[in-house]
C-alpha atoms as a PDB file:
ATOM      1  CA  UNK A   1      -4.102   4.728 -29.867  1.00  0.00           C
ATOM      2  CA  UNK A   2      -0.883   3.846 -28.039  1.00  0.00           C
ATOM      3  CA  UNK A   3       2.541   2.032 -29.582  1.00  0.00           C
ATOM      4  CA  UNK A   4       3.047  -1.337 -28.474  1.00  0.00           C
ATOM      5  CA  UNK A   5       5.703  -0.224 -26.112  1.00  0.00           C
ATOM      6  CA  UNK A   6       3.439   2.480 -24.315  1.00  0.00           C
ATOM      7  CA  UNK A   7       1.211   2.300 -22.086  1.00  0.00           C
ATOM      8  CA  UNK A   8      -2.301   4.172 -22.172  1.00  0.00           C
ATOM      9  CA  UNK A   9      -2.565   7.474 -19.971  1.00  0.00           C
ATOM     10  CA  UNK A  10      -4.921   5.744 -17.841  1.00  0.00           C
ATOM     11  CA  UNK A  11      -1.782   3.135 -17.080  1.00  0.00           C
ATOM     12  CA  UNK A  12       0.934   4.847 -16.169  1.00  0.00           C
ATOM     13  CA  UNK A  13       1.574   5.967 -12.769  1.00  0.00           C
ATOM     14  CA  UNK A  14       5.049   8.470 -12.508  1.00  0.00           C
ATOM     15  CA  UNK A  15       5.780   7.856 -16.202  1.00  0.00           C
ATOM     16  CA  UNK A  16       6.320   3.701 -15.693  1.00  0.00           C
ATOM     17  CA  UNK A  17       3.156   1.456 -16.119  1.00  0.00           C
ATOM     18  CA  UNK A  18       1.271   0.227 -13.254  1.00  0.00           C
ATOM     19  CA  UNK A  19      -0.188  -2.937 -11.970  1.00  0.00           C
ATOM     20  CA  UNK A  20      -2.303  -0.850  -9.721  1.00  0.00           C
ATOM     21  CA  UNK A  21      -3.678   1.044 -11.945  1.00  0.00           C
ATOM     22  CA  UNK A  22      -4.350  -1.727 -14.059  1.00  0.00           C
ATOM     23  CA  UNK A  23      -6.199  -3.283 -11.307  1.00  0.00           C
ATOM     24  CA  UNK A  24      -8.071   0.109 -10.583  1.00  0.00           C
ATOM     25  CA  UNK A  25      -8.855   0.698 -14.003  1.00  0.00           C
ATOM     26  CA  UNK A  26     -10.293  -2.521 -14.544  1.00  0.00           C
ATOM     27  CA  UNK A  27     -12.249  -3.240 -11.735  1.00  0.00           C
ATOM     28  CA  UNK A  28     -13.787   0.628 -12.332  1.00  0.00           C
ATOM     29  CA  UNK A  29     -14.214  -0.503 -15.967  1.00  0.00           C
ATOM     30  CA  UNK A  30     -15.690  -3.840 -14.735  1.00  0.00           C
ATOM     31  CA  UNK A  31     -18.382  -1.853 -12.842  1.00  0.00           C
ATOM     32  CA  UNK A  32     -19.586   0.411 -15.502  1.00  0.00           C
ATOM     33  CA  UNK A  33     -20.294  -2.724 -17.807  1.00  0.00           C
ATOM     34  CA  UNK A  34     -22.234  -4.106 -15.127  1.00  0.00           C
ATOM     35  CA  UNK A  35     -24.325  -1.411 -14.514  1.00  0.00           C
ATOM     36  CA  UNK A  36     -24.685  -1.004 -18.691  1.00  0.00           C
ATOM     37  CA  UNK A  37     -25.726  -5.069 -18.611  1.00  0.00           C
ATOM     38  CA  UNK A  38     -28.102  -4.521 -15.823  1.00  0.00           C
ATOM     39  CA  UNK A  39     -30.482  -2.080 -17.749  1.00  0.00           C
ATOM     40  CA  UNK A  40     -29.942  -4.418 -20.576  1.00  0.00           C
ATOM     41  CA  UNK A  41     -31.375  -7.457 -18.488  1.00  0.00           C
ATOM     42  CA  UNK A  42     -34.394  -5.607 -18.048  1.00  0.00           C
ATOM     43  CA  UNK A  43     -34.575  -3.378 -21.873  1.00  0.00           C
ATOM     44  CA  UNK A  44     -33.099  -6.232 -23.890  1.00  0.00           C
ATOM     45  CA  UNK A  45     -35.469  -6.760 -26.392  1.00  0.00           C
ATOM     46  CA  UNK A  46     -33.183 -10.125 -28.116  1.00  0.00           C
ATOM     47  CA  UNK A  47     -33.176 -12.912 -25.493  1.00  0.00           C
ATOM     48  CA  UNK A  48     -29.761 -13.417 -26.549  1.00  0.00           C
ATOM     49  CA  UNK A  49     -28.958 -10.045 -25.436  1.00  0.00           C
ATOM     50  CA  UNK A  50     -30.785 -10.579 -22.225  1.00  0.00           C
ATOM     51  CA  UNK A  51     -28.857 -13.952 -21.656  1.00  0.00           C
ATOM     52  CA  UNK A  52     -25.707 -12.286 -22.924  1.00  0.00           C
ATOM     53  CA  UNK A  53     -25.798  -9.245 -19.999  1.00  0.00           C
ATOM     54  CA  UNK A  54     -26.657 -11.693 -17.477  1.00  0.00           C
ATOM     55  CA  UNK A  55     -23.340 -13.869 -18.077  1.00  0.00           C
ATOM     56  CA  UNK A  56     -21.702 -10.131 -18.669  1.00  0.00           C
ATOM     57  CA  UNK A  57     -22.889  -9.444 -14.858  1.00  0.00           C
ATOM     58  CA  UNK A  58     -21.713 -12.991 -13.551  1.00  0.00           C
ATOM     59  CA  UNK A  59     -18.224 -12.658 -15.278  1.00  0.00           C
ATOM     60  CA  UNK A  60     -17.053  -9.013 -14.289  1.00  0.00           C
ATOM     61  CA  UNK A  61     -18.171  -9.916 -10.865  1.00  0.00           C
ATOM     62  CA  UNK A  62     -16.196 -12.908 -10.184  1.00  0.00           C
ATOM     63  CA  UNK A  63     -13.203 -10.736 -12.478  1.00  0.00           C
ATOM     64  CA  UNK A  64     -13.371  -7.845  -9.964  1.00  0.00           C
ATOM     65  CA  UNK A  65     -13.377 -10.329  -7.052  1.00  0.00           C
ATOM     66  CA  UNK A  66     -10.074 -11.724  -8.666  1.00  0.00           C
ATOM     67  CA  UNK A  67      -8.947  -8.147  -9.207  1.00  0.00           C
ATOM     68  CA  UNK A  68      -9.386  -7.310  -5.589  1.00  0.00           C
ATOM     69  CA  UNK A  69      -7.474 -10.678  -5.115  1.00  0.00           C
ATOM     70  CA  UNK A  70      -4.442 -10.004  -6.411  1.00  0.00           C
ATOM     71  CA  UNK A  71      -4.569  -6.624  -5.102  1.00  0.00           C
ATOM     72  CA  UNK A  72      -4.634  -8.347  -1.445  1.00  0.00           C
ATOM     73  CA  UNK A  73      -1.700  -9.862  -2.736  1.00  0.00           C
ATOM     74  CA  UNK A  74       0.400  -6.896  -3.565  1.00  0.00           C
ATOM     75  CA  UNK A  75      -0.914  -4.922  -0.703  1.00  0.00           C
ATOM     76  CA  UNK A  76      -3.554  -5.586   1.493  1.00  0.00           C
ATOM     77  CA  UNK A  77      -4.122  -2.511   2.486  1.00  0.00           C
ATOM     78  CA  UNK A  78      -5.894  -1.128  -0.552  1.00  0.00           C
ATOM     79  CA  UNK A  79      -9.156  -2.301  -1.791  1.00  0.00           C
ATOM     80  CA  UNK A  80     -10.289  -1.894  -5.520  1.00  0.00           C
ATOM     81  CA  UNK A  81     -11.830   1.216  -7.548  1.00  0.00           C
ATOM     82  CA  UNK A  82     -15.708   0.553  -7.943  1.00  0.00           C
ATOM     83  CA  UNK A  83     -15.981   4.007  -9.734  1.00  0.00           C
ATOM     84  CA  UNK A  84     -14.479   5.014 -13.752  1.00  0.00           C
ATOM     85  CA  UNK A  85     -12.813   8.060 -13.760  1.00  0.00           C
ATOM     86  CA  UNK A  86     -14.631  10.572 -14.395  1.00  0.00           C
ATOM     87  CA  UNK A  87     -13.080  11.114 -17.691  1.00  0.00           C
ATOM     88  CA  UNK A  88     -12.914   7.411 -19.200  1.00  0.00           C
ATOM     89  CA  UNK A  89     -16.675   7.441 -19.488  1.00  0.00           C
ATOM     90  CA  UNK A  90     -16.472  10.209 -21.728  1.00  0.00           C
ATOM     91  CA  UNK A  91     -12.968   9.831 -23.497  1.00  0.00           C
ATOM     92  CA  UNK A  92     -14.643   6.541 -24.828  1.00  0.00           C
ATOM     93  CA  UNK A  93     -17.902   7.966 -25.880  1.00  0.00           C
ATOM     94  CA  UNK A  94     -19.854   5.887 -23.990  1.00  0.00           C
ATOM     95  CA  UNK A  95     -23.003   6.678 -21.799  1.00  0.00           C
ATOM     96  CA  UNK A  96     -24.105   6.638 -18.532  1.00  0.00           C
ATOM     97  CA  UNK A  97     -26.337   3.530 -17.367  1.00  0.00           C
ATOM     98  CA  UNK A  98     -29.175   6.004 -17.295  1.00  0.00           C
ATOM     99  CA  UNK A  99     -28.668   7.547 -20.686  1.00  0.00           C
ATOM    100  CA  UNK A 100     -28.408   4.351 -22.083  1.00  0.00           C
ATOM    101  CA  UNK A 101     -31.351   3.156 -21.176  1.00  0.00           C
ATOM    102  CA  UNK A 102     -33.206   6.009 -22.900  1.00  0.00           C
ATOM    103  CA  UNK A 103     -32.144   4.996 -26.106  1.00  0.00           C
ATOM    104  CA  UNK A 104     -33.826   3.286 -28.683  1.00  0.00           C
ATOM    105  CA  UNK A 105     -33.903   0.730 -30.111  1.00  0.00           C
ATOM    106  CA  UNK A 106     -32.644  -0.396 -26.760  1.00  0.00           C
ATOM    107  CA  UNK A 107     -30.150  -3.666 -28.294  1.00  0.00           C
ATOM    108  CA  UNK A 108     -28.287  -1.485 -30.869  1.00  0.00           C
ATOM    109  CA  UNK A 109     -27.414   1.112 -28.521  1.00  0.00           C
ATOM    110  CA  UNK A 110     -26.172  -1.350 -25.981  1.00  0.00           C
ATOM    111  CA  UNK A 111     -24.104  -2.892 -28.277  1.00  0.00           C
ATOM    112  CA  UNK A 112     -22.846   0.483 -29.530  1.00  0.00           C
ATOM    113  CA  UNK A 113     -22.055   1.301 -25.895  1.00  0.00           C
ATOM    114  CA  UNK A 114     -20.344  -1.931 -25.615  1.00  0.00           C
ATOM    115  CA  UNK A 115     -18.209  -2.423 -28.661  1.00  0.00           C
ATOM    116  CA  UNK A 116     -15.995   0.768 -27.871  1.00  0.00           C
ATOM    117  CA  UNK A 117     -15.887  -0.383 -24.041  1.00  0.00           C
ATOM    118  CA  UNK A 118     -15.004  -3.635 -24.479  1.00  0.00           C
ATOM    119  CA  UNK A 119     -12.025  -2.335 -26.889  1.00  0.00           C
ATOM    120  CA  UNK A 120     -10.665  -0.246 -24.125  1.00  0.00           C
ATOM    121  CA  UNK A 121     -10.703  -3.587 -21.961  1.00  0.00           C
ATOM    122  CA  UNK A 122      -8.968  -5.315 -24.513  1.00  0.00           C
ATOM    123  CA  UNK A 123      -6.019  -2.709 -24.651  1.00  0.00           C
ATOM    124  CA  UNK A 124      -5.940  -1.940 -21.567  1.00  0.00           C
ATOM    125  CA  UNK A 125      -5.411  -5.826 -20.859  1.00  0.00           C
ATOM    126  CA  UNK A 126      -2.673  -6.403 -24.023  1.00  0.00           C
ATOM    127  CA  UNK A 127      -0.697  -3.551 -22.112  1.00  0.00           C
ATOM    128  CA  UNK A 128      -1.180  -5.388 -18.754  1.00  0.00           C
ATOM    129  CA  UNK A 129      -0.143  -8.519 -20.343  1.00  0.00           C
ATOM    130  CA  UNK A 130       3.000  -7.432 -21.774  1.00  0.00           C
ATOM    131  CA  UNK A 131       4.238  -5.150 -19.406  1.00  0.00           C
ATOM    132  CA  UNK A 132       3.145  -6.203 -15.604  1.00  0.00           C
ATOM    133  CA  UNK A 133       5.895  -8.894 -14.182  1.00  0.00           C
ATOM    134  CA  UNK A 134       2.584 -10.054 -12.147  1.00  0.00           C
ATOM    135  CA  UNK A 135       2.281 -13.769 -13.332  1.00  0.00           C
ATOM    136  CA  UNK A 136      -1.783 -13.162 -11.595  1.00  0.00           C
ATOM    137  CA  UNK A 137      -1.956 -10.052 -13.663  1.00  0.00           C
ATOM    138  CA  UNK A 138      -0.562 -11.556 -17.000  1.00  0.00           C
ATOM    139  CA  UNK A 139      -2.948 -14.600 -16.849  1.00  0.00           C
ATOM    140  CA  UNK A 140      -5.802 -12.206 -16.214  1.00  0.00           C
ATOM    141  CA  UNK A 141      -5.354  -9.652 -19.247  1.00  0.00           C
ATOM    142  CA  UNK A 142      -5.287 -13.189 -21.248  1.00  0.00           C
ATOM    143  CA  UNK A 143      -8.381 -14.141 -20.200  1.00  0.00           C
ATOM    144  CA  UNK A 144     -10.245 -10.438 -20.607  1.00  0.00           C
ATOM    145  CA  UNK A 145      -8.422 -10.396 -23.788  1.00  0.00           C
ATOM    146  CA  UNK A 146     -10.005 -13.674 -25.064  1.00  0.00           C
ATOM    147  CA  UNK A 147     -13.315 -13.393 -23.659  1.00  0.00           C
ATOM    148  CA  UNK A 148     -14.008  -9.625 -24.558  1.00  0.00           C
ATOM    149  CA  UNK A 149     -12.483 -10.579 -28.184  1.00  0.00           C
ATOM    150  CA  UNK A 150     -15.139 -13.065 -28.416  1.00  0.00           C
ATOM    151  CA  UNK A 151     -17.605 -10.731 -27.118  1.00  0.00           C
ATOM    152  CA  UNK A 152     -16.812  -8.493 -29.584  1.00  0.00           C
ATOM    153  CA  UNK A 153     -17.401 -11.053 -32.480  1.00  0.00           C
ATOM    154  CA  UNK A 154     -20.815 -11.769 -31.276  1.00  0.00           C
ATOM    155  CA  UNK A 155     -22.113  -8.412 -30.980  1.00  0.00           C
ATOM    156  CA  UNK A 156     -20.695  -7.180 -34.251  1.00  0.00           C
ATOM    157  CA  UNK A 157     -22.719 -10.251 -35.439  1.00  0.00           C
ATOM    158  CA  UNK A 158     -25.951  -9.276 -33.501  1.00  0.00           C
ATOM    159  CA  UNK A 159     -25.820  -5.791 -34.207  1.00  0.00           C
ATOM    160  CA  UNK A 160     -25.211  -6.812 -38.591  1.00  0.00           C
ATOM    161  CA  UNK A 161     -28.412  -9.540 -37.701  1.00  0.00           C
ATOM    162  CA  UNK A 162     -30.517  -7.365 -36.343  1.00  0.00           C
ATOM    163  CA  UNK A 163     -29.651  -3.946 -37.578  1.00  0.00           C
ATOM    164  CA  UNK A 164     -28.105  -4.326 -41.157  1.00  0.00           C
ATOM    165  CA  UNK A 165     -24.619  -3.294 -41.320  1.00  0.00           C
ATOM    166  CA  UNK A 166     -25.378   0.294 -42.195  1.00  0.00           C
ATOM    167  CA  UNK A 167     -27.870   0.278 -39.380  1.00  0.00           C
END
């Protein structure tokens, strides 16, 4: 965990945060979930999850989009990461698209995917939205910070519905 005046690793380009790596790290981030909520459109076995990975899909689209806008912005030259690093996949314990979709049951692994990832948005946004001067960037991290917190709630609730809390 990082201080509230530090940025992650995965944020800081020669020792200073970085609103393209921000933007980079997101959109990468961005990608993974989609490809986690696409094998959950077709595994879900909770309509609500099914419904829930769908919107997922939708939303992360339309937020790499604006990621790639802003980008433009600052320099058109450069277009947005589509791939993690190779290391955040595993430095957050989550799984491959592929993996996941092994696992059973299908829901509570998805959600146990997502909770971690979607806390790694969150911070990664908080950072974004208190360091970038980037009035596009700022607004951004406050709406992945809302949504994902909201996300959050409802899969915690799912997963205690569905699974018991020990479960």
């Amino acid at each position: 965990m990082t201080s509230q005046n530090q940025a992650p690793a995965n944020l800081i380009h020669n020792g200073e945060y970085s609103d393209f790596r921000f933007i980079d790290m997101m959109a990468a981030h961005h990608s993974m979930a989609i490809s986690m909520a696409e094998v959950a459109v077709d595994k879900g076995e909770h309509q609500e999850l099914v419904k829930f990975a769908k919107s997922m899909i939708e939303d992360q689209k339309k937020e790499i989009e604006k990621l790639q806008s802003i980008l433009d912005d600052i320099d058109g030259s450069k277009k947005v990461a589509t791939e993690p690093h190779p290391h955040e996949r595993s430095m957050h314990g989550m799984d491959s698209s592929s993996e996941l979709a092994q696992k059973t049951p299908f829901d509570r692994a998805f959600i146990d995917s997502q909770l971690p990832h979607h806390a790694s948005a969150i911070e990664m946004a908080a950072v974004a939205l208190k360091q970038s001067t980037n009035e596009d960037i700022k607004t951004m991290a406050r709406q992945i910070i809302d949504a994902q917190c909201q996300e959050v709630g409802k899969m915690i609730d799912w997963r205690h519905d569905w699974y018991g809390k020990k479960g």
